[in-house]
Protein backbone atom coordinates (compact mmCIF):
# COMPACT_ATOMS: atom_id res chain seq x y z
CA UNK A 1 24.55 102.15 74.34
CA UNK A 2 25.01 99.89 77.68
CA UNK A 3 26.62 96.97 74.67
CA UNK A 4 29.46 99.56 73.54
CA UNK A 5 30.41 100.95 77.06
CA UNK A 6 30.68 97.15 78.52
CA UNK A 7 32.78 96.37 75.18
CA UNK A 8 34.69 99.53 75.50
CA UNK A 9 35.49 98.90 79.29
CA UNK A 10 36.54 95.26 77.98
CA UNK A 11 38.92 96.79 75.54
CA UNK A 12 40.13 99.32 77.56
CA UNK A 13 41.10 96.17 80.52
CA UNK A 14 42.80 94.13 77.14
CA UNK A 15 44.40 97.21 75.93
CA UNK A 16 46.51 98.05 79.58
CA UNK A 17 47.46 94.94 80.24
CA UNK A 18 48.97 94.68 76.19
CA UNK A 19 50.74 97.94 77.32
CA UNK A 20 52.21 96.15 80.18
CA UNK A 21 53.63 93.70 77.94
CA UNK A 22 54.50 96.00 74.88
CA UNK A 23 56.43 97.88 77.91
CA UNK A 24 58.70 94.78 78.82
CA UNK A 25 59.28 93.91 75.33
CA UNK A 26 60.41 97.12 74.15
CA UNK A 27 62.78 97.35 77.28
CA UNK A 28 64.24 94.24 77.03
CA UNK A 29 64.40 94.94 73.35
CA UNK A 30 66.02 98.43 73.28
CA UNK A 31 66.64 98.96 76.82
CA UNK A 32 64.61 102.38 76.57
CA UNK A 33 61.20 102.49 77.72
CA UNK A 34 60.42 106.34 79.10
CA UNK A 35 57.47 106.83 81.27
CA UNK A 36 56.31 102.86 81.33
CA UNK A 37 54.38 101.48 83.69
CA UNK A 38 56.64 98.38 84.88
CA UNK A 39 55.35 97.96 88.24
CA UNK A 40 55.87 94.59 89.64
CA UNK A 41 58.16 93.67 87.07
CA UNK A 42 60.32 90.63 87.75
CA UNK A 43 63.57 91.60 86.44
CA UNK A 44 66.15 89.74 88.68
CA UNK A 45 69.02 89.33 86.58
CA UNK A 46 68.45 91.39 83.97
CA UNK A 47 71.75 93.14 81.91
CA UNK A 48 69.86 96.46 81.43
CA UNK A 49 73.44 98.34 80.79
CA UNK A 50 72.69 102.01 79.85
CA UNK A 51 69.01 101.60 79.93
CA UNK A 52 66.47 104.78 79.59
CA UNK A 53 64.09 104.28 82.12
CA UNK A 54 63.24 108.22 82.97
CA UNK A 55 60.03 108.90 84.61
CA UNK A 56 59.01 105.58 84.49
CA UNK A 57 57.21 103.27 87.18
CA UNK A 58 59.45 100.14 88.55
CA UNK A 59 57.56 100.47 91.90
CA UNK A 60 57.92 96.94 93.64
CA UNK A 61 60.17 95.76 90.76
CA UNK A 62 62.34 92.63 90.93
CA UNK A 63 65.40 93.95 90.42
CA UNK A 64 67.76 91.84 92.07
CA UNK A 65 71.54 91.18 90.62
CA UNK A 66 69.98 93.40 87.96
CA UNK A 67 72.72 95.24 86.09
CA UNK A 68 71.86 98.75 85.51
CA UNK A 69 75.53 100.24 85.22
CA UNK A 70 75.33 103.99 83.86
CA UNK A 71 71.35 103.40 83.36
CA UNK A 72 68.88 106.43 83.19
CA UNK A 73 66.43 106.41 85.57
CA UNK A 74 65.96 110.42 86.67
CA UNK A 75 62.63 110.80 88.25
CA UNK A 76 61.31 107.21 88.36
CA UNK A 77 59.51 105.47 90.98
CA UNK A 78 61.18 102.60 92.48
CA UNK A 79 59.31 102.72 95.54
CA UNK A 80 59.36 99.20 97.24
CA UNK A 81 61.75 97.57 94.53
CA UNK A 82 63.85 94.76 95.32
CA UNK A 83 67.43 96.46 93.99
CA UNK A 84 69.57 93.73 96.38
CA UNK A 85 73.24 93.38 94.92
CA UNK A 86 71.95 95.32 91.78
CA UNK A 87 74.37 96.69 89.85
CA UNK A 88 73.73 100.57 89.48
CA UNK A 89 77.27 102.28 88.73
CA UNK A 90 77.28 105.59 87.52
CA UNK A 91 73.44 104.94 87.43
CA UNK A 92 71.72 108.84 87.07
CA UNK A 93 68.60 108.54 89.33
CA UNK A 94 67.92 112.35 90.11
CA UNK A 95 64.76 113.14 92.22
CA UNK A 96 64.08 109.49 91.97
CA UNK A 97 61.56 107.61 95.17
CA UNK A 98 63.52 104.73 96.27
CA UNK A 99 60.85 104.77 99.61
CA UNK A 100 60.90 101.39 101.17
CA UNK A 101 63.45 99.89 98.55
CA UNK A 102 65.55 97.48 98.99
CA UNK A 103 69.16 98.39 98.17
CA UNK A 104 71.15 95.90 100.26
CA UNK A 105 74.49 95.12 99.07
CA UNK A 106 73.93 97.59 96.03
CA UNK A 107 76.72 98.43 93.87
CA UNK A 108 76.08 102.60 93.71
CA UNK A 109 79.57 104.27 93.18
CA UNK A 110 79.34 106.82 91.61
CA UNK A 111 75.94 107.28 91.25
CA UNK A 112 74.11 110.31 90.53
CA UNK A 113 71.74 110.60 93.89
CA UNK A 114 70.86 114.11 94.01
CA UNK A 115 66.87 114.56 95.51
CA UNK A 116 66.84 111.14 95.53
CA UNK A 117 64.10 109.63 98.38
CA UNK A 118 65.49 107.22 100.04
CA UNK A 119 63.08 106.97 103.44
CA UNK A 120 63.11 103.76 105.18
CA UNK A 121 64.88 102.24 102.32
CA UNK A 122 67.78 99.52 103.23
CA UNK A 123 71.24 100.52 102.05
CA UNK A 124 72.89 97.76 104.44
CA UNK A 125 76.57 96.84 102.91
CA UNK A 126 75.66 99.17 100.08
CA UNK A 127 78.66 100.55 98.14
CA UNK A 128 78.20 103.97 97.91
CA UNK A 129 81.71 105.68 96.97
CA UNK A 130 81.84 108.95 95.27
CA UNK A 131 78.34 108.68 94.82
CA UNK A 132 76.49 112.17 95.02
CA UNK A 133 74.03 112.19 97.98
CA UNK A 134 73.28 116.12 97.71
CA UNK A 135 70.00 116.89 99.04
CA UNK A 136 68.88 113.27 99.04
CA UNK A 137 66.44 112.04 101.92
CA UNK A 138 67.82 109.48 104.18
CA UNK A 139 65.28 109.59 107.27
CA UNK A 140 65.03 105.97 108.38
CA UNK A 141 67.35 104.62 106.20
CA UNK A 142 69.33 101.35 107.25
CA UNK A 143 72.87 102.56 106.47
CA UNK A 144 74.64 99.73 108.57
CA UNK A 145 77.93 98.85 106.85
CA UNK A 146 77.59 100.92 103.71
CA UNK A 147 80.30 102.95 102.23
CA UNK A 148 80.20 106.22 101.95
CA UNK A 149 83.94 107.32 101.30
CA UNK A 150 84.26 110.21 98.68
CA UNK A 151 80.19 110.33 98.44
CA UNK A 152 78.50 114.05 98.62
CA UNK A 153 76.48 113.60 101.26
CA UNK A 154 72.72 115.31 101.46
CA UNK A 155 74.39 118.37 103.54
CA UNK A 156 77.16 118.86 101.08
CA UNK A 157 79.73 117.66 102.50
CA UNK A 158 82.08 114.70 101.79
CA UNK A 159 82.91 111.54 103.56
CA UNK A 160 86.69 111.13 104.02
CA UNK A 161 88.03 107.91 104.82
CA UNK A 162 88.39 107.71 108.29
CA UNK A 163 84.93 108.67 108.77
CA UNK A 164 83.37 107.21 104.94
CA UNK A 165 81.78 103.99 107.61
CA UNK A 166 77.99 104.89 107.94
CA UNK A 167 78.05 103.19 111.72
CA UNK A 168 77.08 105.38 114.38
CA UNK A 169 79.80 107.01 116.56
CA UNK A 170 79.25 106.98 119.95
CA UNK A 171 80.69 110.47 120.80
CA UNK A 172 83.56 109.80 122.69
């Protein structure tokens, strides 16, 4: 009995970490891989146009320069990712946790933001135009130089140009 549950624990430690790698293959394969586990991923550079990556797990992903123009990604953890000067244009990433992520110098117009979590993440020189914000979290966010003009912001309303700079006004 104690022989099979040490082999099964052995097969069950062989067996994730083959997941892991049937994950990335079948993404970088078909550009679909729903619900993976691709945590840590290094990525940087990778043309993932029009990927499916719904509900999956790219939590302190390398996704830097990555192109993920008009990609899927509704619901999926990015918490922690490295998304600087990613390419996500007309990405959908609906109720998606970008916590702590990266995002500097992102390419987002256009970008389907709603729910999104963005605490604490870092949106410096982020392009942001016409994307749709509604309801998204921004507490903590570093918004310096990003550009909001035409984006739905979290409160509904949208940035005009004269006011579409996210730098702080100083009420005069």
């Amino acid at each position: 009995m104690a022989i099979a549950l040490f082999l099964a624990t052995i097969l069950g430690v062989v067996a994730t970490g083959c997941r892991e790698q049937d994950n990335m293959a079948l993404l970088t394969e078909t550009k679909e891989c729903l619900e993976c586990d691709l945590s840590g991923a290094e990525l940087a550079n990778a043309e993932l146009r029009a990927a499916k990556l719904n509900f999956s797990n790219l939590s302190k992903a390398d996704l830097q320069n990555a192109d993920l123009t008009r990609s899927l990604l509704d619901s999926t953890n990015l918490q922690r990712a490295n998304l600087s000067n990613a390419k996500l244009t007309r990405a959908a990433l609906t109720n998606a946790s970008l916590q702590n992520a990266n995002l500097s110098g992102a390419d987002l117009e256009g970008a389907f933001l709603r729910g999104v979590d963005l605490r604490n993440a870092n949106l410096q020189n982020a392009n942001l135009q016409n994307a749709d914000l509604s309801n998204a979290n921004l507490a903590g966010a570093n918004l310096a130089g990003a550009n909001f003009q035409g984006a739905i912001m979290p409160d509904g309303s949208i940035k005009e140009p004269a006011d579409a700079s996210a730098e702080p006004t100083d009420g005069s």
